[in-house]
C-alpha atoms as a PDB file:
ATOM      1  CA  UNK A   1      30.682  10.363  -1.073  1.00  0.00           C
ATOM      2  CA  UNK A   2      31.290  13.516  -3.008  1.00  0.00           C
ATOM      3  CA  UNK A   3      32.640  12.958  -6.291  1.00  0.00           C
ATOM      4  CA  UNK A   4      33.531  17.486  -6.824  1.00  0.00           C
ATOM      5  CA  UNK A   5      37.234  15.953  -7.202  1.00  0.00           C
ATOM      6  CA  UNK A   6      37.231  13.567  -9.862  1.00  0.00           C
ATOM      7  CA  UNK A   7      36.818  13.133 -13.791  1.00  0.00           C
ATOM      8  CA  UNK A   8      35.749  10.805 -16.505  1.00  0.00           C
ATOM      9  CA  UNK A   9      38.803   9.910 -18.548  1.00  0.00           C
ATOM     10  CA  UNK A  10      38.460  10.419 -22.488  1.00  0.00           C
ATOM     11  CA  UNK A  11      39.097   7.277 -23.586  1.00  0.00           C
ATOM     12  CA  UNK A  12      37.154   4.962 -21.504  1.00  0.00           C
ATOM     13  CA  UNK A  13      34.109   6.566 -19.418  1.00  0.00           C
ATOM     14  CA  UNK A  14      34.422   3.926 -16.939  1.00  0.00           C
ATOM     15  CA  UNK A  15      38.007   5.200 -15.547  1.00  0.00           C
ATOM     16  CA  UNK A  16      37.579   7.739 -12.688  1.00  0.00           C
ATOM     17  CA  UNK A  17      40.276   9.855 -12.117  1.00  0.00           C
ATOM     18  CA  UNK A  18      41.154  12.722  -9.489  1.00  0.00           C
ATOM     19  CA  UNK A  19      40.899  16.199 -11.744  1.00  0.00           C
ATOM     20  CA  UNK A  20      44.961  15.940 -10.085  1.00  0.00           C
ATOM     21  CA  UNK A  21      45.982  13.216 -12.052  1.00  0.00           C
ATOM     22  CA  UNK A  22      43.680  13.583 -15.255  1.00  0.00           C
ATOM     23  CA  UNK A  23      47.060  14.598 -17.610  1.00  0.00           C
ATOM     24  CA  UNK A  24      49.167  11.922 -16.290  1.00  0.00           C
ATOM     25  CA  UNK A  25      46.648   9.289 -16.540  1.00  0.00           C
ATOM     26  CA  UNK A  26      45.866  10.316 -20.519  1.00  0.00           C
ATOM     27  CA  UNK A  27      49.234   9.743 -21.141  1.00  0.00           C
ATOM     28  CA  UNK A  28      48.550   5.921 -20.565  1.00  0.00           C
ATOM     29  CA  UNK A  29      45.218   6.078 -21.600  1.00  0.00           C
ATOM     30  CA  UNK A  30      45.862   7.295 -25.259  1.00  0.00           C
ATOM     31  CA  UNK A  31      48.738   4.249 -25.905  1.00  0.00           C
ATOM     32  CA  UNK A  32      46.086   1.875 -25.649  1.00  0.00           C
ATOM     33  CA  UNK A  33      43.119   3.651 -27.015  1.00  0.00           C
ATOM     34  CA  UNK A  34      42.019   5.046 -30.572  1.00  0.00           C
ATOM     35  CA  UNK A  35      43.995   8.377 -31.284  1.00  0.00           C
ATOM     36  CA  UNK A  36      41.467  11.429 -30.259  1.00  0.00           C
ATOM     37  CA  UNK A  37      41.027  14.818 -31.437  1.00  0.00           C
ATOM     38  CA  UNK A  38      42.855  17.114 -28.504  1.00  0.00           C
ATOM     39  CA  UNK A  39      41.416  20.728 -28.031  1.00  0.00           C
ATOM     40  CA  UNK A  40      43.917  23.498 -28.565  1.00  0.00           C
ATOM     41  CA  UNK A  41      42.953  25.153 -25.288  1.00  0.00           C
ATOM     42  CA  UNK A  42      42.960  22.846 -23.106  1.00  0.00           C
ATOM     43  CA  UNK A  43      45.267  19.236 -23.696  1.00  0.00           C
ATOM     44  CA  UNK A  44      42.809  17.216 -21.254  1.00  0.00           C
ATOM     45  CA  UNK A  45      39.870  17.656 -23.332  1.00  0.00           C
ATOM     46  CA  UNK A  46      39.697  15.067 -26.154  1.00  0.00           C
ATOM     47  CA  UNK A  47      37.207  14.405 -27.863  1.00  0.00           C
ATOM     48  CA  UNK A  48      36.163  12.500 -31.380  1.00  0.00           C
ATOM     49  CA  UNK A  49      36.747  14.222 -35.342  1.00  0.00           C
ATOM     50  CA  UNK A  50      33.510  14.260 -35.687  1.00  0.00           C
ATOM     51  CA  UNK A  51      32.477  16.276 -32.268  1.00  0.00           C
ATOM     52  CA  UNK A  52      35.658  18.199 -32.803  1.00  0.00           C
ATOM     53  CA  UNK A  53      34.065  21.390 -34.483  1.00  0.00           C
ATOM     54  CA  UNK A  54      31.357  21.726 -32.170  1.00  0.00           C
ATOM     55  CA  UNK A  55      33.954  21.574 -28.690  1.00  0.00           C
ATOM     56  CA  UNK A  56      36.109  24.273 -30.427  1.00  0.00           C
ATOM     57  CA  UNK A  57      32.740  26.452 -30.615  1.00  0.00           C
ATOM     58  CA  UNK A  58      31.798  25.515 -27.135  1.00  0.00           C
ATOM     59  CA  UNK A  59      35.026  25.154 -25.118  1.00  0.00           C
ATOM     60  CA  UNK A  60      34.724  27.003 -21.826  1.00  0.00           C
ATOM     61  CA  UNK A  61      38.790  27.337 -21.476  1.00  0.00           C
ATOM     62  CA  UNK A  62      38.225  29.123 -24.940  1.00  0.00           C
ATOM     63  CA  UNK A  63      39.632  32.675 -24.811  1.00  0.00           C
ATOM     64  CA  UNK A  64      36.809  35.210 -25.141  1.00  0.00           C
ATOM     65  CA  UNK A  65      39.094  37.378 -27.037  1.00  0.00           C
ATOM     66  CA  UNK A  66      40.031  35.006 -30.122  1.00  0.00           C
ATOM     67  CA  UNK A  67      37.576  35.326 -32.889  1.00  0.00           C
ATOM     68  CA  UNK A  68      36.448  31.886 -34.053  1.00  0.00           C
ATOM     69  CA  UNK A  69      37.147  32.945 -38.112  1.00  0.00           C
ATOM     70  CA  UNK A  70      40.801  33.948 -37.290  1.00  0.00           C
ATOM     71  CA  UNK A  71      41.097  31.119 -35.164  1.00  0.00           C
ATOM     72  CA  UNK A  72      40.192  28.587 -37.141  1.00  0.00           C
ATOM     73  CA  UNK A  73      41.695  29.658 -40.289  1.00  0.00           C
ATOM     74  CA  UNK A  74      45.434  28.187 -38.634  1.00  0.00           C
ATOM     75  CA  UNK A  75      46.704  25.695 -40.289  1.00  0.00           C
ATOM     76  CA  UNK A  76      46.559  22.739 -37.975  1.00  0.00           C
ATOM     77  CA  UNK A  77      43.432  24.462 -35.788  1.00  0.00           C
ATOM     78  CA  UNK A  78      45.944  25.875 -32.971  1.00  0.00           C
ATOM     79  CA  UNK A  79      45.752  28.816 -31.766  1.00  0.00           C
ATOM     80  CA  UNK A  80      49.624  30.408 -30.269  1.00  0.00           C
ATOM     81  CA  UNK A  81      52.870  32.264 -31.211  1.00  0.00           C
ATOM     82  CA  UNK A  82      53.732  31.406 -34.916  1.00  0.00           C
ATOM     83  CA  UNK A  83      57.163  31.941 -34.384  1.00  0.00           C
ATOM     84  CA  UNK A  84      60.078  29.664 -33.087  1.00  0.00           C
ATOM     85  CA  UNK A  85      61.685  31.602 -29.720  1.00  0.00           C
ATOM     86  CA  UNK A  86      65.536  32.943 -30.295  1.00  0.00           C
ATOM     87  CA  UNK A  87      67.661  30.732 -28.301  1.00  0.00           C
ATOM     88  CA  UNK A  88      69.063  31.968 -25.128  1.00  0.00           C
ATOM     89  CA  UNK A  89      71.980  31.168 -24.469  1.00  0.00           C
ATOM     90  CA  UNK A  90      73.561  30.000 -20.725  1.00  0.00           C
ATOM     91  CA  UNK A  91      76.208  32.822 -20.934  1.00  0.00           C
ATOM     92  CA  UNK A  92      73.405  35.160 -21.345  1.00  0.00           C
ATOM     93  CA  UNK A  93      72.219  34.471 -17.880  1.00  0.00           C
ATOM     94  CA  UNK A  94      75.645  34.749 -16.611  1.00  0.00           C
ATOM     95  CA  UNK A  95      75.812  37.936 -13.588  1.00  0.00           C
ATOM     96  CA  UNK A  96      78.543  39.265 -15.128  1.00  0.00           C
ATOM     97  CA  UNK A  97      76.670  40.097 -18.239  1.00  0.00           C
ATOM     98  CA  UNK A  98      73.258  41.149 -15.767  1.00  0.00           C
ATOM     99  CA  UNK A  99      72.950  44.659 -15.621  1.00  0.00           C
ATOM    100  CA  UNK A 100      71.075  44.707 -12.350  1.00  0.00           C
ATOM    101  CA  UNK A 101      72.835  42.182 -11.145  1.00  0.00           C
ATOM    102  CA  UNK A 102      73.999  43.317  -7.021  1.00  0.00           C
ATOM    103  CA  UNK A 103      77.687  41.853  -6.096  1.00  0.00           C
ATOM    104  CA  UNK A 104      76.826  41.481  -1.891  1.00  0.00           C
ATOM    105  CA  UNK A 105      80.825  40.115  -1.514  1.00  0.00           C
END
């Protein structure tokens, strides 16, 4: 039996997951189980403090672009936008107030 399509859970190495299902079944997984670190590239890989320093180094859903210095030097070890989005508002997508929106009636 080929096991290409499944995972080790996180939290308990003998739960065997699809690689389908891996996010949903953290979500349960991490209510019963000691709080682990979560990587800031990737939300399914969790790992202890202690090991925490040397996935960040490692990960291989790391972008090649972002230097580790500048990358670690964030606050809470995230790396993203450091900005909170505008709001858009629904009369914003309204067609009236769409430039390119086409009127076919």
């Amino acid at each position: 039996m080929s096991d290409n399509g499944f995972t080790t859970c996180p939290y308990n190495a003998s739960h065997r997951v699809p690689r389908s299902r891996l996010q949903h079944h953290i979500v349960k997984c991490q209510k019963v189980n000691p709080e682990l670190w979560i990587c800031p590239f990737n939300a399914t890989h969790r790992c202890q403090e202690n090991l925490k320093e040397n996935h960040y180094n490692t990960c291989p859903d790391r972008p090649h672009d972002i230097a580790l210095p500048k990358a670690k030097a964030a606050k809470n070890s995230t790396v993203g936008a450091v900005t909170t989005p505008k709001p858009i508002l629904q009369k914003d997508y309204l067609p009236e107030n769409d430039p390119d929106c086409e009127y076919w009636d």
